[in-house]
PDB file of N, CA and C in Angstrom:
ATOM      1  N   UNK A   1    -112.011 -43.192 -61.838  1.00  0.00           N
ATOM      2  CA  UNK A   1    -111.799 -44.235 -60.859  1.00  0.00           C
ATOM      3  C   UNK A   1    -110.364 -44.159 -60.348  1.00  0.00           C
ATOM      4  N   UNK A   2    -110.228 -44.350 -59.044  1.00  0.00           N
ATOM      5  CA  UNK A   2    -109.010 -44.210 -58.708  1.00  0.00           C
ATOM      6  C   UNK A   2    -108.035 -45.428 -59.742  1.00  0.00           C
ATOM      7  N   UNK A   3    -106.233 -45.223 -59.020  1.00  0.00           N
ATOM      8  CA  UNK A   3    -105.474 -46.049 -59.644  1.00  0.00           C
ATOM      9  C   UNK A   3    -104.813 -46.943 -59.142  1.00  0.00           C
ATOM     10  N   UNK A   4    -104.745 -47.891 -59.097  1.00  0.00           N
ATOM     11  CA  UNK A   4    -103.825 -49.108 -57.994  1.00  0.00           C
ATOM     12  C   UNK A   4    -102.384 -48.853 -57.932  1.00  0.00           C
ATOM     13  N   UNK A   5    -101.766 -48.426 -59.406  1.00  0.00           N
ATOM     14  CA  UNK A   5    -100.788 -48.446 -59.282  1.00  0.00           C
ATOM     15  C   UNK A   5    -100.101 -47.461 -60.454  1.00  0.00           C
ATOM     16  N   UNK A   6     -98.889 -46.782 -60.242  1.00  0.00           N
ATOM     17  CA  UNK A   6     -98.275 -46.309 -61.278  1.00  0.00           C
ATOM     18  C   UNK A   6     -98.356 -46.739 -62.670  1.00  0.00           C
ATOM     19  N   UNK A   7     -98.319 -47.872 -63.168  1.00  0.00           N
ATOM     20  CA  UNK A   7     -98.524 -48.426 -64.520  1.00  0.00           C
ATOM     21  C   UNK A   7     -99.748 -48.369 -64.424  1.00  0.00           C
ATOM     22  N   UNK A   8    -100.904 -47.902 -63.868  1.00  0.00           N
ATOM     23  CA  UNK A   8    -101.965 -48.054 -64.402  1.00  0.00           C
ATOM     24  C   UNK A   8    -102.676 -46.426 -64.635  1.00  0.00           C
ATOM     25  N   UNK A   9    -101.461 -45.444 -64.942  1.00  0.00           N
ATOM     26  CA  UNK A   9    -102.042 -43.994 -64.626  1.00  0.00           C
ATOM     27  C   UNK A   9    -102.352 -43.727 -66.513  1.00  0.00           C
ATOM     28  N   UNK A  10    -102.573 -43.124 -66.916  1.00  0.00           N
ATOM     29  CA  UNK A  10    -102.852 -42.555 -67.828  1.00  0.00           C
ATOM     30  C   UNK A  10    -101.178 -42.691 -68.876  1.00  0.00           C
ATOM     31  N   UNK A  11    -101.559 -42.908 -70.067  1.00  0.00           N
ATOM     32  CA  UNK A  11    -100.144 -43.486 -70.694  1.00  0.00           C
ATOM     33  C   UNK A  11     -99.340 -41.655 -70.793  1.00  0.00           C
ATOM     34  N   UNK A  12    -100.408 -40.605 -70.867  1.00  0.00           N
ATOM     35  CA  UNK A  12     -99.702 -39.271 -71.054  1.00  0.00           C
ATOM     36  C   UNK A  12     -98.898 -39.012 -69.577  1.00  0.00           C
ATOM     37  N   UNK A  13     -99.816 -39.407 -68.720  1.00  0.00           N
ATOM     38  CA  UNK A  13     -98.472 -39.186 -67.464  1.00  0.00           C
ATOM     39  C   UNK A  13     -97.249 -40.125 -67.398  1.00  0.00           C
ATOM     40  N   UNK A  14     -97.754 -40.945 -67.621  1.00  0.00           N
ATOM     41  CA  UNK A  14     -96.584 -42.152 -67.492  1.00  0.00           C
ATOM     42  C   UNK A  14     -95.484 -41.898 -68.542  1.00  0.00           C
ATOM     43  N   UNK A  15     -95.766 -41.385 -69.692  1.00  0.00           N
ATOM     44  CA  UNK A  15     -94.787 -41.182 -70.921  1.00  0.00           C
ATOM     45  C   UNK A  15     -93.954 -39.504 -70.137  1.00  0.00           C
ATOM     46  N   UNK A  16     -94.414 -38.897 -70.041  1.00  0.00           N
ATOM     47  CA  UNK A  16     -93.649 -37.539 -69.393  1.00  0.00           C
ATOM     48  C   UNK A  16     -93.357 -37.533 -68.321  1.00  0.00           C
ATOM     49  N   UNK A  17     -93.666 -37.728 -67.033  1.00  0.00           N
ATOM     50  CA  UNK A  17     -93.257 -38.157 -65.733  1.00  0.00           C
ATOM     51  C   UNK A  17     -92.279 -38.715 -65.099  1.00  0.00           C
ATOM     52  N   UNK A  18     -91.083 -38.263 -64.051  1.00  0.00           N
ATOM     53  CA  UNK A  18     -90.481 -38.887 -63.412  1.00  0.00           C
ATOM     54  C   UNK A  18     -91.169 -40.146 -62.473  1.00  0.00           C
ATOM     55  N   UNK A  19     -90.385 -41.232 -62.140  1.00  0.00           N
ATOM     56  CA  UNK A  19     -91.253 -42.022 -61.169  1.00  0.00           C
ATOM     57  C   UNK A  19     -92.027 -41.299 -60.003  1.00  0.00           C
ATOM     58  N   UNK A  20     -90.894 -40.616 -59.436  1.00  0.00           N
ATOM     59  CA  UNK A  20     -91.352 -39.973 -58.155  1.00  0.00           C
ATOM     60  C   UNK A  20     -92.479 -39.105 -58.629  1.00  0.00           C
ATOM     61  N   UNK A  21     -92.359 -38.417 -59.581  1.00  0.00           N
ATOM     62  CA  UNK A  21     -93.639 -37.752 -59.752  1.00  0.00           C
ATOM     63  C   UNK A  21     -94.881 -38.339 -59.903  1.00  0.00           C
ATOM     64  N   UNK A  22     -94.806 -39.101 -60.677  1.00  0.00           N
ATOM     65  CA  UNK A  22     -95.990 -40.208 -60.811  1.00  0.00           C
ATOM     66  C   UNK A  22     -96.940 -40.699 -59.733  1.00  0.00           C
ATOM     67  N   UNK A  23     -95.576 -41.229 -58.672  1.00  0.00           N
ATOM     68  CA  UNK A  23     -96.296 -41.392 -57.101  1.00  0.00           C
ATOM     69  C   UNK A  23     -96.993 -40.806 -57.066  1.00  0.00           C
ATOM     70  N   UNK A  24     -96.196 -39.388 -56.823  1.00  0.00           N
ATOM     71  CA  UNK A  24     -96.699 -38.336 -55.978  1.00  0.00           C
ATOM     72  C   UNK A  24     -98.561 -37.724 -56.566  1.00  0.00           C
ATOM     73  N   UNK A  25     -98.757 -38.017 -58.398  1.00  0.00           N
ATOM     74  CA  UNK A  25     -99.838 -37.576 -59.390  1.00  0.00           C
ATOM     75  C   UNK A  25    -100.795 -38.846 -58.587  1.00  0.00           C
ATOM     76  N   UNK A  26     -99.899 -39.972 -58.660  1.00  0.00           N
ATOM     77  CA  UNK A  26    -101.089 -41.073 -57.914  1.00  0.00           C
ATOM     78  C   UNK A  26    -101.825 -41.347 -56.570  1.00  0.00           C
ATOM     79  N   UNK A  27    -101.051 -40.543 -55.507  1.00  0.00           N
ATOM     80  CA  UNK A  27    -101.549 -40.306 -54.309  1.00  0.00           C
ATOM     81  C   UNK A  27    -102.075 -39.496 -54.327  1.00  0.00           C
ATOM     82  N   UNK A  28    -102.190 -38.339 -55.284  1.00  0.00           N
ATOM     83  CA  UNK A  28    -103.143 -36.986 -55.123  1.00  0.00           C
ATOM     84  C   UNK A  28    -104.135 -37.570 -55.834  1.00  0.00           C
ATOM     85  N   UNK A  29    -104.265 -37.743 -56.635  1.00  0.00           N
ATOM     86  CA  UNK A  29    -105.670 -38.302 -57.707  1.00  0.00           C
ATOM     87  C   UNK A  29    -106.579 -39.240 -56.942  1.00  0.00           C
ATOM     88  N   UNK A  30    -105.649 -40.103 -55.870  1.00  0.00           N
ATOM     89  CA  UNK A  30    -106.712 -41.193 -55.119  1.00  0.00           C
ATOM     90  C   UNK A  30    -107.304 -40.318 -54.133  1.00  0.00           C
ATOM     91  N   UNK A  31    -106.383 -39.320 -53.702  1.00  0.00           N
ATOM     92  CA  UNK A  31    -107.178 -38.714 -51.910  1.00  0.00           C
ATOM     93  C   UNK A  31    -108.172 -38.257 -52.533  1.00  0.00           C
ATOM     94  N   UNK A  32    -107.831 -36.971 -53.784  1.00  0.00           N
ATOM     95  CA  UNK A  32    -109.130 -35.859 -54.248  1.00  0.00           C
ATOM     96  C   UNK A  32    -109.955 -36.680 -54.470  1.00  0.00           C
ATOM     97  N   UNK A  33    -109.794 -38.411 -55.139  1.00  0.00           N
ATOM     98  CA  UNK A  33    -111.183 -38.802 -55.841  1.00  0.00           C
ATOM     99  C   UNK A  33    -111.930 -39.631 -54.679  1.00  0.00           C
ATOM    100  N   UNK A  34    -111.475 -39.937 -53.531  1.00  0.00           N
ATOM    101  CA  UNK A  34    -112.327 -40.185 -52.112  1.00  0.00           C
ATOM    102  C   UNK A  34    -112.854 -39.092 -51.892  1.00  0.00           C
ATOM    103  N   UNK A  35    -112.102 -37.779 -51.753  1.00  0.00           N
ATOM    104  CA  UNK A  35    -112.662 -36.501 -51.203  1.00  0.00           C
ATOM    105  C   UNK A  35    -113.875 -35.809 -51.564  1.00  0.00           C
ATOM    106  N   UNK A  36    -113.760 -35.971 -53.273  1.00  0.00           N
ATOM    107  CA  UNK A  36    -114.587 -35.741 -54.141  1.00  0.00           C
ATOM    108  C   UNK A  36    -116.078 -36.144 -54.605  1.00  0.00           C
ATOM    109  N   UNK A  37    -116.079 -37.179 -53.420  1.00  0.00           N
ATOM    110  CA  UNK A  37    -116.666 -38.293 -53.788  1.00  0.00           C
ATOM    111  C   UNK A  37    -118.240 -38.033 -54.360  1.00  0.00           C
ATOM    112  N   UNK A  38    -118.738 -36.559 -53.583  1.00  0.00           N
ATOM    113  CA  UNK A  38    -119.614 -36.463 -54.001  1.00  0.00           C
ATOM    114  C   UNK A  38    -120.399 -35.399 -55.261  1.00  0.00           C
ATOM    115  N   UNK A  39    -119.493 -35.413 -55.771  1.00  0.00           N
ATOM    116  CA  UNK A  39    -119.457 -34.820 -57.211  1.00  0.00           C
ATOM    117  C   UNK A  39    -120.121 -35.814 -58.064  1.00  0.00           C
ATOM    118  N   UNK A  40    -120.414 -35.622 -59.534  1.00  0.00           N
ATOM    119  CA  UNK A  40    -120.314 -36.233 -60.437  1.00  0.00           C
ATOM    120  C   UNK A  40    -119.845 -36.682 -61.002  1.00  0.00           C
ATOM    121  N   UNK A  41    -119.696 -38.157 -61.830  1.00  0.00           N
ATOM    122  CA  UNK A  41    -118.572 -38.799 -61.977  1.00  0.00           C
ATOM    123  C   UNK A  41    -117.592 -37.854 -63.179  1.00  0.00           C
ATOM    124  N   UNK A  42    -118.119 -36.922 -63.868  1.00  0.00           N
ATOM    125  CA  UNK A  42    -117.057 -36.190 -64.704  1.00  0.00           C
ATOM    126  C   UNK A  42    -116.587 -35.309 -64.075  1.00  0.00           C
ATOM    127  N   UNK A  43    -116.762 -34.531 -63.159  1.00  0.00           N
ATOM    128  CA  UNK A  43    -116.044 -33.864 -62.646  1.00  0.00           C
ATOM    129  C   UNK A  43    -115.723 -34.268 -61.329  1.00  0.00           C
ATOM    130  N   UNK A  44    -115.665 -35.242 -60.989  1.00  0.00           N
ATOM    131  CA  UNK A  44    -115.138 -35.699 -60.112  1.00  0.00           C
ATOM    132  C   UNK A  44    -113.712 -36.273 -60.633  1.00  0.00           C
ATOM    133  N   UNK A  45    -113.369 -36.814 -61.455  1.00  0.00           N
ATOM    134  CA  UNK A  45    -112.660 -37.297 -62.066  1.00  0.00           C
ATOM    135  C   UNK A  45    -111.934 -36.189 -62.243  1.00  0.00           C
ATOM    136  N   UNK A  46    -112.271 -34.986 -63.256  1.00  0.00           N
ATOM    137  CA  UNK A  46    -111.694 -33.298 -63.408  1.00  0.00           C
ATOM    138  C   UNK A  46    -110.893 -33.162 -62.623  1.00  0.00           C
ATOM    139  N   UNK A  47    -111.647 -33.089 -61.468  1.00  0.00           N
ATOM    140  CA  UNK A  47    -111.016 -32.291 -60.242  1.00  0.00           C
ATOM    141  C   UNK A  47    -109.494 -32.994 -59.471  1.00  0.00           C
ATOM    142  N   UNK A  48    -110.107 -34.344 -59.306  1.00  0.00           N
ATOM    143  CA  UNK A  48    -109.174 -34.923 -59.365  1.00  0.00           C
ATOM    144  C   UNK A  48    -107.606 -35.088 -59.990  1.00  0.00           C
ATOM    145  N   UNK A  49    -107.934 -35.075 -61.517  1.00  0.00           N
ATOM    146  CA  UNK A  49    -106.890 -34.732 -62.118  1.00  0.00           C
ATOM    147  C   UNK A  49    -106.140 -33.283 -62.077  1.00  0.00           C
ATOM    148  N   UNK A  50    -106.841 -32.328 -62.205  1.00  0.00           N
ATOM    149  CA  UNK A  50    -106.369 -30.928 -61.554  1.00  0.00           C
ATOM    150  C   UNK A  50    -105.803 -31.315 -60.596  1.00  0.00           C
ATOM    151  N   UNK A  51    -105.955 -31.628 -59.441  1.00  0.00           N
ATOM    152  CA  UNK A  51    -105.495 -31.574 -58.011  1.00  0.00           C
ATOM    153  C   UNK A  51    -104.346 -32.539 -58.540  1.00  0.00           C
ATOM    154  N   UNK A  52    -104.103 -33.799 -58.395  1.00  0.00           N
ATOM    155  CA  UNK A  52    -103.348 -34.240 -58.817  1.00  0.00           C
ATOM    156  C   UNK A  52    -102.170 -33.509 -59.590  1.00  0.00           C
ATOM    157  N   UNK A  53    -102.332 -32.879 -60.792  1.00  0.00           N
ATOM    158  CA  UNK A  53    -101.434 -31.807 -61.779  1.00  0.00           C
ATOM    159  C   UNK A  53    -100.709 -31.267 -60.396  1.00  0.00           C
ATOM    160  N   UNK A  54    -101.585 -30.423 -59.536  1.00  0.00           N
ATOM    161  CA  UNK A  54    -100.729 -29.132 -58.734  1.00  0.00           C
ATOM    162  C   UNK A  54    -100.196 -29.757 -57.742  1.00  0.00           C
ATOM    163  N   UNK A  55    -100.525 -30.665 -56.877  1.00  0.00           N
ATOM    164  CA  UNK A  55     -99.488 -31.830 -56.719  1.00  0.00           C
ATOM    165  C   UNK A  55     -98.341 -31.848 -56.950  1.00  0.00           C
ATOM    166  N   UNK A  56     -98.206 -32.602 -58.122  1.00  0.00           N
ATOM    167  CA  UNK A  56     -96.773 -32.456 -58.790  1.00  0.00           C
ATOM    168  C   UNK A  56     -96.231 -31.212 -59.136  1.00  0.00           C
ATOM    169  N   UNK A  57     -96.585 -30.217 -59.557  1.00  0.00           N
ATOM    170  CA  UNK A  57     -96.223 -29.106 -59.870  1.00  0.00           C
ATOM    171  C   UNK A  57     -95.684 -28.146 -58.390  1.00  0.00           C
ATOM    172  N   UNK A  58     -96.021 -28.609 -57.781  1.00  0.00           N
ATOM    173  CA  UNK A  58     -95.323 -28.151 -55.931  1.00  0.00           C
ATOM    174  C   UNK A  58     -93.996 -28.248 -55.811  1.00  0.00           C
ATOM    175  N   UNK A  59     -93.753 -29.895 -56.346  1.00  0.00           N
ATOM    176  CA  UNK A  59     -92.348 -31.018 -56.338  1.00  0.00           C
ATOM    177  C   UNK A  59     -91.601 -30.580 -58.217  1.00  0.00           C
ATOM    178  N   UNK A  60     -92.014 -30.065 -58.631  1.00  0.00           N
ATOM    179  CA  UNK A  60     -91.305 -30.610 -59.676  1.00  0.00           C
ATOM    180  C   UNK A  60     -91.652 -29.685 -60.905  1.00  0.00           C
ATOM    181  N   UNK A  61     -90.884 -29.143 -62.095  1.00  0.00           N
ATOM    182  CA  UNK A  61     -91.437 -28.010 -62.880  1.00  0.00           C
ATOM    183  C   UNK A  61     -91.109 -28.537 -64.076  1.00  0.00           C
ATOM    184  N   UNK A  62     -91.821 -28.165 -65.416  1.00  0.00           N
ATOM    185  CA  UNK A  62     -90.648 -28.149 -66.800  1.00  0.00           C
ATOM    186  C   UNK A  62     -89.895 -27.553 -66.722  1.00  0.00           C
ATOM    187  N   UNK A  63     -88.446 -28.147 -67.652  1.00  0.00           N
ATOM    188  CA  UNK A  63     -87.988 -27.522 -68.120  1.00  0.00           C
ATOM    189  C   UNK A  63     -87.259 -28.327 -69.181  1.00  0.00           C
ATOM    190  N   UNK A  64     -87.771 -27.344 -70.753  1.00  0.00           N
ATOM    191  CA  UNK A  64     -88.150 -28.039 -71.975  1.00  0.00           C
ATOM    192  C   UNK A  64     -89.029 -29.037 -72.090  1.00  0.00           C
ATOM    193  N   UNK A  65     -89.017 -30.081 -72.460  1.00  0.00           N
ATOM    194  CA  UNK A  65     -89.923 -31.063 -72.743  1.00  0.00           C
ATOM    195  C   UNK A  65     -89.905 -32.347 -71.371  1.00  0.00           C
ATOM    196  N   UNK A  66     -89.310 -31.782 -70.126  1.00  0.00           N
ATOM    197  CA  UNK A  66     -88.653 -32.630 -69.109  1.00  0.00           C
ATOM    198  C   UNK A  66     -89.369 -32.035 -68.343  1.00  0.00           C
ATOM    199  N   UNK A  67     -89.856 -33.087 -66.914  1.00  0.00           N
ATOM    200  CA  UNK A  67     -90.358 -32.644 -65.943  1.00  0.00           C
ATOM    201  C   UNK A  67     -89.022 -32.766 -64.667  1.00  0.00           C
ATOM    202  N   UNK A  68     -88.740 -31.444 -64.241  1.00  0.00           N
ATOM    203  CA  UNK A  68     -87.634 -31.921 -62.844  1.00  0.00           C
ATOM    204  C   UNK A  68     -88.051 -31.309 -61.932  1.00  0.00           C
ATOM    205  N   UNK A  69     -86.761 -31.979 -60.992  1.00  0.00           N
ATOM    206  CA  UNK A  69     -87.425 -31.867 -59.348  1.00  0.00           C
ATOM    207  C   UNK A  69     -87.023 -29.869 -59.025  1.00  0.00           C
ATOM    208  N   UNK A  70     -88.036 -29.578 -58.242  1.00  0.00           N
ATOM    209  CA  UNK A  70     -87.943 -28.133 -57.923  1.00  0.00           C
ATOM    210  C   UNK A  70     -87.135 -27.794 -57.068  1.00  0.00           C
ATOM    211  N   UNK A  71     -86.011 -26.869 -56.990  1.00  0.00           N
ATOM    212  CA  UNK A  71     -84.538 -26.902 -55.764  1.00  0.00           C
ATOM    213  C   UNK A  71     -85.767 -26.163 -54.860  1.00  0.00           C
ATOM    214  N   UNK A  72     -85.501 -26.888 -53.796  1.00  0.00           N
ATOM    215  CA  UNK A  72     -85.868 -26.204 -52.581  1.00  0.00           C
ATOM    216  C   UNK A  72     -84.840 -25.130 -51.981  1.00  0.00           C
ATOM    217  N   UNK A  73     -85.328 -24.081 -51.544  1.00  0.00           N
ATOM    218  CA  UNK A  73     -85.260 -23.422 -51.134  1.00  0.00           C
ATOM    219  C   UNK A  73     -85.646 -22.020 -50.287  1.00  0.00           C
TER     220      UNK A  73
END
């Protein structure tokens, strides 16, 4: 099911996540799971979260146990 709001994402994103990233995991997770819509609810959800992941991973990388922002360039 989609998420209303940042505090309401999953406590594993919310515990590792910059804010901005979070947004960014929460606006991808809502579009894919409209997009998705006609999947099944488990992999709809999946996919969602995948999409969401690469999302953030566009903006932002580990490094060590930290998620940071990616230098553009």
């Amino acid at each position: 099911m989609p998420y209303l709001t940042v505090e309401d994402l999953p406590p594993s994103i919310q515990a590792h996540l910059p804010l901005h990233a979070r947004e960014i995991y929460l606006g991808a997770f809502n579009s894919a799971w409209t997009q998705y819509a006609d999947r099944g609810p488990e992999q709809r959800e999946s996919t969602a979260h995948r999409v969401a992941w690469a999302a953030v991973k566009r903006k932002y990388e580990k490094s060590g146990d930290r998620w940071i922002p990616r230098e553009s360039g």
